[in-house]
Protein backbone atom coordinates (compact mmCIF):
# COMPACT_ATOMS: atom_id res chain seq x y z
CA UNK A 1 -1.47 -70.88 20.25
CA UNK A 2 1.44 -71.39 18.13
CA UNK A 3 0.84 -74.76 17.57
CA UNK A 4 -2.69 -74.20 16.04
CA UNK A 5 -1.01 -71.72 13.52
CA UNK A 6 1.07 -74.47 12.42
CA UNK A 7 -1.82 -76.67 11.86
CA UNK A 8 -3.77 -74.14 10.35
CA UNK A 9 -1.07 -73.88 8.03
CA UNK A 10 -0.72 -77.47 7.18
CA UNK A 11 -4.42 -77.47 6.35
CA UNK A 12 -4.72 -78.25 2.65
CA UNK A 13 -6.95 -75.35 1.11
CA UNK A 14 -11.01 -76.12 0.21
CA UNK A 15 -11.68 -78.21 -2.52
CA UNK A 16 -12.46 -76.50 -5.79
CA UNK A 17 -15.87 -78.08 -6.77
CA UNK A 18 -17.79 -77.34 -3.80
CA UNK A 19 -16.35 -73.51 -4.11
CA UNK A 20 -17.29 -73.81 -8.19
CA UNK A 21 -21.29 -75.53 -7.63
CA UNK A 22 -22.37 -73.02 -4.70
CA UNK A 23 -20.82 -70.01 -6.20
CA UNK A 24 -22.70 -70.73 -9.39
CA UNK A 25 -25.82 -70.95 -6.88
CA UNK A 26 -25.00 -67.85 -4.96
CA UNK A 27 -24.22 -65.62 -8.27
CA UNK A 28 -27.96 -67.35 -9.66
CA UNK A 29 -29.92 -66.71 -6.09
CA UNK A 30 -28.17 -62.87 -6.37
CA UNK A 31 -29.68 -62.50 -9.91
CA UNK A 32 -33.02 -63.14 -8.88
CA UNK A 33 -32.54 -61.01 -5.79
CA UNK A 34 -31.83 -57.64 -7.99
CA UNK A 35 -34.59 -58.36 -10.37
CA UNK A 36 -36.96 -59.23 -7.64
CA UNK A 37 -36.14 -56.71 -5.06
CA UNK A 38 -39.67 -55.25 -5.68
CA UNK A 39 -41.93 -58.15 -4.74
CA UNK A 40 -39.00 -59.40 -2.16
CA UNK A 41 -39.57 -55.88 -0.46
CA UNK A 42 -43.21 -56.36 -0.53
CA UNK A 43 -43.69 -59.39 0.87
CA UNK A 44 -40.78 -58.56 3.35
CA UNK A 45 -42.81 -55.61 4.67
CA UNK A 46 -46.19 -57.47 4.63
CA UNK A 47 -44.85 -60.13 6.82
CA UNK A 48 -43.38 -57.73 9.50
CA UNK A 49 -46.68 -55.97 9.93
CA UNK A 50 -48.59 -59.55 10.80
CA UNK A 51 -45.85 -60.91 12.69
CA UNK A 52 -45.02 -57.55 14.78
CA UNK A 53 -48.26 -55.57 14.23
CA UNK A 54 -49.32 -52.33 12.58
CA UNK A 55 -47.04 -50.04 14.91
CA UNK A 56 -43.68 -51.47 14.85
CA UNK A 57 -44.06 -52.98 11.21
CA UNK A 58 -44.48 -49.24 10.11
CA UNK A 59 -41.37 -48.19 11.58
CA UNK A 60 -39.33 -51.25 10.19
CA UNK A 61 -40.96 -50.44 6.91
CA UNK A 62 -39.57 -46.84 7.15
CA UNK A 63 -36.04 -48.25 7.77
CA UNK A 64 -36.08 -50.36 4.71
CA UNK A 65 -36.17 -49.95 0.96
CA UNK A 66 -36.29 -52.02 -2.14
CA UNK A 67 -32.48 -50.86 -2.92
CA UNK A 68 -31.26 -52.56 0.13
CA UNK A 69 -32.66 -55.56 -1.01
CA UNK A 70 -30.86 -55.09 -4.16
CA UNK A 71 -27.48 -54.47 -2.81
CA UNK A 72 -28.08 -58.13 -0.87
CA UNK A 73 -28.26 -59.60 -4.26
CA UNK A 74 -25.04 -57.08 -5.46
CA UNK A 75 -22.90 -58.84 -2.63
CA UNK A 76 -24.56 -62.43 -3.22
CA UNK A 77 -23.33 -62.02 -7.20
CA UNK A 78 -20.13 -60.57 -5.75
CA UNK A 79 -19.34 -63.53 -3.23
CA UNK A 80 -20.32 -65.93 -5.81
CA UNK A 81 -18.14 -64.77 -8.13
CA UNK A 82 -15.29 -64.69 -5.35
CA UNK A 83 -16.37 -68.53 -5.39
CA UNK A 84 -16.49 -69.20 -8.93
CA UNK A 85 -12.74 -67.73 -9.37
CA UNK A 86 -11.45 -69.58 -6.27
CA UNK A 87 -12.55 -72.48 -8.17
CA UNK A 88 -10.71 -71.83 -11.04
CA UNK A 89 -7.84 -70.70 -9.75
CA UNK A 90 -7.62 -73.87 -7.80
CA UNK A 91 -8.10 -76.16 -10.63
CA UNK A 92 -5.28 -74.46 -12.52
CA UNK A 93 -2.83 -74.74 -9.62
């Protein structure tokens, strides 16, 4: 056990550009998700009642809302930004 805490320690960190290209992704794909938590809803619900039937796709539709969907996209633009600043902070160190 000790022995892989000393490798995990030697580990260089992840490289910065990866971090800085799908951060810029995530914080773009987040966007989209708050400003098209509507229709994302919609089709979300619409797709549970063909796949499960009438029943239980009513009762997953009561347990969801359109604002859930936009918190998603709140923590997508969040983790992406976590991203985009580990990227800079590794190309400045």
């Amino acid at each position: 056990m000790i022995r892989l805490i000393e490798v995990a320690i030697q580990r260089q960190p992840a490289p910065a550009l990866p971090n800085l290209i799908v951060g810029i992704l995530v914080v773009v794909v987040g966007i989209l998700i708050v400003k098209r938590r509507e229709k994302i809803y919609g089709g979300t619900v619409g797709f549970e009642k063909r796949v499960f039937g009438k029943g239980l796709g009513d009762l997953l539709e009561r347990l969801q809302s359109p604002f859930w969907v936009g918190a998603v996209g709140v923590v997508g633009v969040l983790m992406g930004l976590v991203m985009i600043g580990y990227a800079v902070w590794r190309f400045f160190t």
